[in-house]
PDB file of N, CA and C in Angstrom:
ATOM      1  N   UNK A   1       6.171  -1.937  18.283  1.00  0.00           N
ATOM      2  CA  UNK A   1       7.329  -2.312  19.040  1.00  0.00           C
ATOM      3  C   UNK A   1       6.998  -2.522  20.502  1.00  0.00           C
ATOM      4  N   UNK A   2       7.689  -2.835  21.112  1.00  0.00           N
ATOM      5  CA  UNK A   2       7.921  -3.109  22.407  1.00  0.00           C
ATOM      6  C   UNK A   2       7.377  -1.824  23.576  1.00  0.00           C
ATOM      7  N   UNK A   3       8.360  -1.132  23.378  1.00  0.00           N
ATOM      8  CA  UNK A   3       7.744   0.363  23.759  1.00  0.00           C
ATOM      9  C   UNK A   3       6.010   0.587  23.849  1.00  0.00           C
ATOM     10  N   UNK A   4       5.536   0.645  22.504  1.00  0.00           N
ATOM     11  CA  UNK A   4       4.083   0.836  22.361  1.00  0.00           C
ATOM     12  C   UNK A   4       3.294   0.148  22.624  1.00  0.00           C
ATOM     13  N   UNK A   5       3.264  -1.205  22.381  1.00  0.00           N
ATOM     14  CA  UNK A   5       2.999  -2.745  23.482  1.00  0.00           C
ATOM     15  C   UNK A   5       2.936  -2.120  25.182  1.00  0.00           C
ATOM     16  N   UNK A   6       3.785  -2.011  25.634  1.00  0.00           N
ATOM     17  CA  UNK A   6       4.017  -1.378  27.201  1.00  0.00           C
ATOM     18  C   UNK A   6       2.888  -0.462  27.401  1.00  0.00           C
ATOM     19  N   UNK A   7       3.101   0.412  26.444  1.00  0.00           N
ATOM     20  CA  UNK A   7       2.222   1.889  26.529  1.00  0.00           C
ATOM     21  C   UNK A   7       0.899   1.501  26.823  1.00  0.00           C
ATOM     22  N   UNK A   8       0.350   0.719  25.871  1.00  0.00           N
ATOM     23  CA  UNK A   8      -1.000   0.456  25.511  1.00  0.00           C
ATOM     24  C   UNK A   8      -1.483  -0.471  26.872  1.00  0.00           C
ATOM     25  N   UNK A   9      -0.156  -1.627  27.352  1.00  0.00           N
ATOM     26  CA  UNK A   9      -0.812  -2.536  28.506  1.00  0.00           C
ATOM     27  C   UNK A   9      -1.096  -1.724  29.637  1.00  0.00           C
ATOM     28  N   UNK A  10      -0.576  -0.418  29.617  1.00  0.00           N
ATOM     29  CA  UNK A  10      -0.200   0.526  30.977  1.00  0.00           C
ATOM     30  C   UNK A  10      -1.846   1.250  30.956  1.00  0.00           C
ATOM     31  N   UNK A  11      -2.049   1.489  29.734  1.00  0.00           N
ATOM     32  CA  UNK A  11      -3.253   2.046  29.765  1.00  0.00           C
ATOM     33  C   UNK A  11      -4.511   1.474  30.040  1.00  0.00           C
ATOM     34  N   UNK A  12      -4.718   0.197  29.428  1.00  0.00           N
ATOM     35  CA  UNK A  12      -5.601  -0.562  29.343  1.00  0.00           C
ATOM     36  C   UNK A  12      -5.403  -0.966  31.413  1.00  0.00           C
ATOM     37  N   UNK A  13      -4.564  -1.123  31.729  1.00  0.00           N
ATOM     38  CA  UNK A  13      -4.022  -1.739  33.614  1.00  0.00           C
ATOM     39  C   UNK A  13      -5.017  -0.120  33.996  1.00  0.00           C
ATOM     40  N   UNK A  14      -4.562   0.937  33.832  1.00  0.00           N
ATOM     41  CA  UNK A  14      -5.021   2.245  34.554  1.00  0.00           C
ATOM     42  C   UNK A  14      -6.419   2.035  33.856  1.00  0.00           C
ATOM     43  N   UNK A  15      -6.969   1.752  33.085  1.00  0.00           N
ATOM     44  CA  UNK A  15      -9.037   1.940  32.465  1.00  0.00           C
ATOM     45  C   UNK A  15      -9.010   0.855  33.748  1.00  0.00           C
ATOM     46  N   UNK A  16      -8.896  -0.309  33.647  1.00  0.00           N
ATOM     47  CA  UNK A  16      -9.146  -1.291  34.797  1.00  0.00           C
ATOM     48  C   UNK A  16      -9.255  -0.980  35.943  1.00  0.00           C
ATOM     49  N   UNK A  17      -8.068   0.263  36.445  1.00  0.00           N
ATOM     50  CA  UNK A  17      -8.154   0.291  37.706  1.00  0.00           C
ATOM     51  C   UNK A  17      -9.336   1.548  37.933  1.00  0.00           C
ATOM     52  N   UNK A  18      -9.762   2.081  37.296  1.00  0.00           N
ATOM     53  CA  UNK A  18     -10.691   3.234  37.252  1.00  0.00           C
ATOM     54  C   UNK A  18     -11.965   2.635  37.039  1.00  0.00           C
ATOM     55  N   UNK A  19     -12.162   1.367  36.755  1.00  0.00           N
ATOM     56  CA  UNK A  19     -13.504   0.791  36.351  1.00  0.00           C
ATOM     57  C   UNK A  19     -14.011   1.216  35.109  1.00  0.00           C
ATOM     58  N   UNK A  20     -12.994   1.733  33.962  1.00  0.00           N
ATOM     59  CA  UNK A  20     -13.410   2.560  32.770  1.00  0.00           C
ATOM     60  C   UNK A  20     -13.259   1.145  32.320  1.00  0.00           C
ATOM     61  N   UNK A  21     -12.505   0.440  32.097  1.00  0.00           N
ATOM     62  CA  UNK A  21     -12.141  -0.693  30.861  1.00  0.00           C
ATOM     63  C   UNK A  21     -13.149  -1.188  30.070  1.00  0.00           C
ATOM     64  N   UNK A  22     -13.247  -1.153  28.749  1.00  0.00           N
ATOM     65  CA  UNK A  22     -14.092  -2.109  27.848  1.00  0.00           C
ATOM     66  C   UNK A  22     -14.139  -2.700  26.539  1.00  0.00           C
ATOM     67  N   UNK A  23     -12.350  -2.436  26.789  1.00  0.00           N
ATOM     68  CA  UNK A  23     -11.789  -3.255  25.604  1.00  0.00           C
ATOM     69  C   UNK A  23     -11.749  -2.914  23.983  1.00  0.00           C
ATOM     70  N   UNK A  24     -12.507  -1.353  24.263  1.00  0.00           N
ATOM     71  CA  UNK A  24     -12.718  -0.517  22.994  1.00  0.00           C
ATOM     72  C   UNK A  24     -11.712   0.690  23.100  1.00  0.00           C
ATOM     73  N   UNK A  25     -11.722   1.388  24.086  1.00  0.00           N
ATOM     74  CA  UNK A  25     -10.612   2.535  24.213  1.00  0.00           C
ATOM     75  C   UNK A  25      -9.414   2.230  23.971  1.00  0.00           C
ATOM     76  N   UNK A  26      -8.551   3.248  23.072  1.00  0.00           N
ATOM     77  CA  UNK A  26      -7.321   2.952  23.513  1.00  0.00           C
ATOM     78  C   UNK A  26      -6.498   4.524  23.127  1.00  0.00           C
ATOM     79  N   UNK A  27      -5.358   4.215  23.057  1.00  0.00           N
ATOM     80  CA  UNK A  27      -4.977   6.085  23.345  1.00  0.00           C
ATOM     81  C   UNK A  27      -5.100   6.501  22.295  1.00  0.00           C
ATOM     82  N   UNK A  28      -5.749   6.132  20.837  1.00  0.00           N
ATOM     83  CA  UNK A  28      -5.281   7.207  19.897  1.00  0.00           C
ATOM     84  C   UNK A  28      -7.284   7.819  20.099  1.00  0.00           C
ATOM     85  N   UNK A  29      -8.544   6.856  21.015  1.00  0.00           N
ATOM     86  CA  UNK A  29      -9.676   7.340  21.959  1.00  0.00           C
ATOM     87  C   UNK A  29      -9.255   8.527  21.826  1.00  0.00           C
ATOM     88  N   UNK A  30      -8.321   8.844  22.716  1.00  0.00           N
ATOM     89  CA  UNK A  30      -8.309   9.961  23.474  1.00  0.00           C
ATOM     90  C   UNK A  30      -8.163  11.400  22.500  1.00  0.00           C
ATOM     91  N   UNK A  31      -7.141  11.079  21.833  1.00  0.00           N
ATOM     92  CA  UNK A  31      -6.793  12.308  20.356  1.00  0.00           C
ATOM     93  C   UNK A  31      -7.871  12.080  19.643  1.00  0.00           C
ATOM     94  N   UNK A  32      -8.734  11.626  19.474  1.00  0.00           N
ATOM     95  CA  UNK A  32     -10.004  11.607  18.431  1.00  0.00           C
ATOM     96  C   UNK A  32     -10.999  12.522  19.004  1.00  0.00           C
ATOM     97  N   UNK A  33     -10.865  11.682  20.584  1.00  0.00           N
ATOM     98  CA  UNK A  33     -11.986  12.396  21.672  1.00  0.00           C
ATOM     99  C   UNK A  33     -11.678  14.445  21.403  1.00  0.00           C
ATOM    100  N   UNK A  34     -10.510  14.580  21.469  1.00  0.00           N
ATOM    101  CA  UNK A  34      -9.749  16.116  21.503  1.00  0.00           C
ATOM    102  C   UNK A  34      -9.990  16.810  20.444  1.00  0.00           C
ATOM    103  N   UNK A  35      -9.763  16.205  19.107  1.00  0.00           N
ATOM    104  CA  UNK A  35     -10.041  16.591  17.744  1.00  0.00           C
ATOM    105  C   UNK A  35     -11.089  16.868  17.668  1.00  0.00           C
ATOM    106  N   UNK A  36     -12.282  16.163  18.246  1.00  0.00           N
ATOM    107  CA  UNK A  36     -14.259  15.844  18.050  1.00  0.00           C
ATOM    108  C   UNK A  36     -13.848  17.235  18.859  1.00  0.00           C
ATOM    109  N   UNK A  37     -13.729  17.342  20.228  1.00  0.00           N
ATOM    110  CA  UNK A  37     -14.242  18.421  20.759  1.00  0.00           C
ATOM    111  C   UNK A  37     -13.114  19.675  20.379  1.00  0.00           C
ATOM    112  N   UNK A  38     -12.607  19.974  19.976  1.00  0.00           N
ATOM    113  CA  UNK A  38     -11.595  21.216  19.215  1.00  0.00           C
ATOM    114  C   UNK A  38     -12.779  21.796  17.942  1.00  0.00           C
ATOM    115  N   UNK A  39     -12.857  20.873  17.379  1.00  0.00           N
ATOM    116  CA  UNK A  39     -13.293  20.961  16.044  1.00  0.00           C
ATOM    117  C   UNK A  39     -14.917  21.717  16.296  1.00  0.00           C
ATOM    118  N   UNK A  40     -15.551  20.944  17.754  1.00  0.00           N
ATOM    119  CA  UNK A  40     -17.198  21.374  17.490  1.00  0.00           C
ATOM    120  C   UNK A  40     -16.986  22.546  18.834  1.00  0.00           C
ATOM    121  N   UNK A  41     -15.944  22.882  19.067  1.00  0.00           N
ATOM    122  CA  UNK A  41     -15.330  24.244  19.654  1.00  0.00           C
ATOM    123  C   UNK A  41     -15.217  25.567  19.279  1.00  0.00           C
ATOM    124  N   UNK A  42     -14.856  25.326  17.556  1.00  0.00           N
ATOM    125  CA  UNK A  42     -14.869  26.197  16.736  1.00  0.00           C
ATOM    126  C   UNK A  42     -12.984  26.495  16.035  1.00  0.00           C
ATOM    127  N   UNK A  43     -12.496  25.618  16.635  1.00  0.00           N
ATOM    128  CA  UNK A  43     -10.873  25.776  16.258  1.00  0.00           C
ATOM    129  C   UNK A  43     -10.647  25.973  15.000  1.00  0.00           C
ATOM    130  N   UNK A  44      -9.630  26.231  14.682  1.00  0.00           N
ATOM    131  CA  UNK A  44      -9.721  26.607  13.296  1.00  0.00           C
ATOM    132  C   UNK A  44      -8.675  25.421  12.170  1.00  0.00           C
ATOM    133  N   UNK A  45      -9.091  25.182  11.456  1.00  0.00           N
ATOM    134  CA  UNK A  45      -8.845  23.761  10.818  1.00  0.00           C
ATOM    135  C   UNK A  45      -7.247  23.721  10.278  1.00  0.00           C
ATOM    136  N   UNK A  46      -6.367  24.958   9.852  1.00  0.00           N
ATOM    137  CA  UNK A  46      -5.306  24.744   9.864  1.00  0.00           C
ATOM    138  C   UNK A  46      -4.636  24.622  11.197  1.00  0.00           C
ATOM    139  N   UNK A  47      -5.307  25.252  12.189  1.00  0.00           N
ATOM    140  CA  UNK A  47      -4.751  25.042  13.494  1.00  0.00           C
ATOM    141  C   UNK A  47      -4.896  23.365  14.193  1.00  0.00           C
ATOM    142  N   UNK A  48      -5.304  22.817  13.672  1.00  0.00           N
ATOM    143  CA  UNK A  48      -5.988  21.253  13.719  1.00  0.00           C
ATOM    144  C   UNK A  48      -4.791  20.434  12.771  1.00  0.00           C
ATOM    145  N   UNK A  49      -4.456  20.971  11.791  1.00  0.00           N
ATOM    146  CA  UNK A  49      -3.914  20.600  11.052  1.00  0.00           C
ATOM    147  C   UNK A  49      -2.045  20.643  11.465  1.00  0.00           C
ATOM    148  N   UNK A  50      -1.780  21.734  12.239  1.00  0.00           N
ATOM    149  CA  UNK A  50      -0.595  21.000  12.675  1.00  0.00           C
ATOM    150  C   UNK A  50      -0.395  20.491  13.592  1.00  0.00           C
ATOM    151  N   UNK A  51      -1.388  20.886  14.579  1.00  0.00           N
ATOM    152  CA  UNK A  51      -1.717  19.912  15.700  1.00  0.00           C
ATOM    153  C   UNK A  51      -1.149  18.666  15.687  1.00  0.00           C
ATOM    154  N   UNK A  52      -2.374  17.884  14.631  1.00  0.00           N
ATOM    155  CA  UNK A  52      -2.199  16.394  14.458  1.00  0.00           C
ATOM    156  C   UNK A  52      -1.060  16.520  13.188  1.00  0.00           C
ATOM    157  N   UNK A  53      -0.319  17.409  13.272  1.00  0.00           N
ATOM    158  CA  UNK A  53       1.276  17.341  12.194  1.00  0.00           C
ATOM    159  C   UNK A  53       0.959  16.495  10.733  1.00  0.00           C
ATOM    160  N   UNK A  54      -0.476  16.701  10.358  1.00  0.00           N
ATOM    161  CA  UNK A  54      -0.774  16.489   8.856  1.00  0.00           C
ATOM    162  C   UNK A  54       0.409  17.601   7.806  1.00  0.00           C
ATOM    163  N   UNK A  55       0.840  16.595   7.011  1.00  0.00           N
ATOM    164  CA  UNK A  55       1.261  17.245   5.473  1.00  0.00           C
ATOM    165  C   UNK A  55       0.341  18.099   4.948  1.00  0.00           C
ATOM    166  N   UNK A  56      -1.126  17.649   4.750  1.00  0.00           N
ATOM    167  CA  UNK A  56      -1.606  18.582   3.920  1.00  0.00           C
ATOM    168  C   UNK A  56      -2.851  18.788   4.712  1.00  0.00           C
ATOM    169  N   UNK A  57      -3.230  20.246   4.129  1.00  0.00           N
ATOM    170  CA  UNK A  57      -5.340  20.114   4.183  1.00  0.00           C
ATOM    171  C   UNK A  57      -5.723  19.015   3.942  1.00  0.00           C
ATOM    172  N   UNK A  58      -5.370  18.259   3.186  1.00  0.00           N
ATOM    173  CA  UNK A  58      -6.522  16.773   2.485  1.00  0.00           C
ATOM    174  C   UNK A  58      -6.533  16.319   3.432  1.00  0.00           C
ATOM    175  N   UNK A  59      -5.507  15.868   4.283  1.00  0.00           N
ATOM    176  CA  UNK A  59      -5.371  14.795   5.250  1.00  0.00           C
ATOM    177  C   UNK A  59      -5.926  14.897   6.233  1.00  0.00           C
ATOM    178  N   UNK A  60      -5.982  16.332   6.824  1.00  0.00           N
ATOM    179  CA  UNK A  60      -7.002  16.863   8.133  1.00  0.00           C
ATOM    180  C   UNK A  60      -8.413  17.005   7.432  1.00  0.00           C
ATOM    181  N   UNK A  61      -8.848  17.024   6.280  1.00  0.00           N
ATOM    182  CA  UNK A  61     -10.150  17.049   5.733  1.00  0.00           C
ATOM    183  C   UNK A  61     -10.506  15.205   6.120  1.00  0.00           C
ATOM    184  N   UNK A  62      -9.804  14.373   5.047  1.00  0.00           N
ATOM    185  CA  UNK A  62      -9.842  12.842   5.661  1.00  0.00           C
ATOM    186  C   UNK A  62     -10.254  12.436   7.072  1.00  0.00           C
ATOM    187  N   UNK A  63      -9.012  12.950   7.642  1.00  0.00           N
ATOM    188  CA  UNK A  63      -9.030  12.280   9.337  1.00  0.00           C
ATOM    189  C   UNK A  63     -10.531  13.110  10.113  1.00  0.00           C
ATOM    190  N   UNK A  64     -10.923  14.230   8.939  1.00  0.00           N
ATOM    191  CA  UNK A  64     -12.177  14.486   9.925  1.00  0.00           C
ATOM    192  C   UNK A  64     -13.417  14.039   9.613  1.00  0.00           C
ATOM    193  N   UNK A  65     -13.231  13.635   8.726  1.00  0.00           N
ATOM    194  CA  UNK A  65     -14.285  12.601   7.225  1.00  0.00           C
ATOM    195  C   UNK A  65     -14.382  11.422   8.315  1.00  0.00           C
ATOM    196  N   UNK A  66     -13.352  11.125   8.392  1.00  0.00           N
ATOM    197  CA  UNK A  66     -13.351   9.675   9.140  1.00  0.00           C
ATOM    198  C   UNK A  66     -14.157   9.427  10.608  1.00  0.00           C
ATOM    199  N   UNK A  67     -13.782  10.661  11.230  1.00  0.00           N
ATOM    200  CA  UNK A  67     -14.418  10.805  12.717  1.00  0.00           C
ATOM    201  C   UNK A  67     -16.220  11.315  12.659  1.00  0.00           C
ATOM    202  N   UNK A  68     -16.501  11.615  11.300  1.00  0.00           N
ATOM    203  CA  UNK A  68     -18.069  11.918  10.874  1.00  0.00           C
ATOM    204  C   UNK A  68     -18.099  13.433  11.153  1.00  0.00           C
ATOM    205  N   UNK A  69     -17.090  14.284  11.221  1.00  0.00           N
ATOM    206  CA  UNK A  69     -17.301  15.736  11.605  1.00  0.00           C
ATOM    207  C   UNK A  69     -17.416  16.593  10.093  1.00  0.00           C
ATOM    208  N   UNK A  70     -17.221  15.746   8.826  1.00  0.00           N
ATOM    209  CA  UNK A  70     -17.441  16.698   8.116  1.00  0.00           C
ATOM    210  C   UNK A  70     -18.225  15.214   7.200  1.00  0.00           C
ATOM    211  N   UNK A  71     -19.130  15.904   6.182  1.00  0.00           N
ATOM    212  CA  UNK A  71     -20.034  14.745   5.637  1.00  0.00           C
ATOM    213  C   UNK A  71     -19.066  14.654   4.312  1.00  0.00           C
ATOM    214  N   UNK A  72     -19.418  13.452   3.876  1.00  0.00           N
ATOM    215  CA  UNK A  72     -18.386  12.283   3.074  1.00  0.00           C
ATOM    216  C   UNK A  72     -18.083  13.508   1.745  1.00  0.00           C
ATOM    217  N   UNK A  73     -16.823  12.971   1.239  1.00  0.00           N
ATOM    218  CA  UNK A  73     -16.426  13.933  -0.308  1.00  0.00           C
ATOM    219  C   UNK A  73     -17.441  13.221  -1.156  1.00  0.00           C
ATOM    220  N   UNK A  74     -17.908  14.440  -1.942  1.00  0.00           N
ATOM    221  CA  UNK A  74     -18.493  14.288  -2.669  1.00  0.00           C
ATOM    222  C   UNK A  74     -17.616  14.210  -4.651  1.00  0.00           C
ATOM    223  N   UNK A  75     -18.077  13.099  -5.028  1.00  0.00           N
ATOM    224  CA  UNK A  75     -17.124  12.776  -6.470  1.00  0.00           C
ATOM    225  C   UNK A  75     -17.451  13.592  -7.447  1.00  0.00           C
ATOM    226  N   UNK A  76     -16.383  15.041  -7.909  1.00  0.00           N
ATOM    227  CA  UNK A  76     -16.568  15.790  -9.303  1.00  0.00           C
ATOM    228  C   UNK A  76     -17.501  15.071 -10.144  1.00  0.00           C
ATOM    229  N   UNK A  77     -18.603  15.483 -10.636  1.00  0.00           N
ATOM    230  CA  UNK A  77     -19.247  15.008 -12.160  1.00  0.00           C
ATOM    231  C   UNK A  77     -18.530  15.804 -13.253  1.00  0.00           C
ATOM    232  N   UNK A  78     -17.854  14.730 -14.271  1.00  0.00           N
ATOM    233  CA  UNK A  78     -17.320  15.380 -15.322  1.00  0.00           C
ATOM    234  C   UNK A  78     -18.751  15.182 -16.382  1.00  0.00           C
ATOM    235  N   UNK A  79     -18.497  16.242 -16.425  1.00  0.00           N
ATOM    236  CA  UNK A  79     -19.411  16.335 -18.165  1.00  0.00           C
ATOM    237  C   UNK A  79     -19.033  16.077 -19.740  1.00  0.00           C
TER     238      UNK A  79
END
């Protein structure tokens, strides 16, 4: 929406004016950046978990899968 459009031009105007800009950052950067360092902090993973207001464990297991902080699920072998 409109709103978040704004948000994002406001941010990207302030990286510019700081000489940060490079067209890769943008604010959800910043909550990833927080999560990476929480996580290799020692926080504790349900505490992570409502943080970022996940439904379940899976989802904070995922979103940390995704950022490379925990190594990939590994697929049950059925026998």
């Amino acid at each position: 929406g409109w709103a978040r459009n704004r948000v994002s031009e406001r941010h990207a105007e302030a990286l510019k004016g700081c000489g940060l800009y490079n067209g890769l950052l943008t604010l959800y950067s910043w909550k990833h950046t927080g999560v990476c360092n929480a996580y290799r902090g020692g926080a504790d993973i349900l505490w992570l978990q409502k943080q970022l207001r996940h439904a379940s464990l899976d989802d904070t297991h995922t979103y940390l899968r995704s950022l490379g902080l925990l190594p990939p699920e590994v697929p049950t072998v059925r026998w």
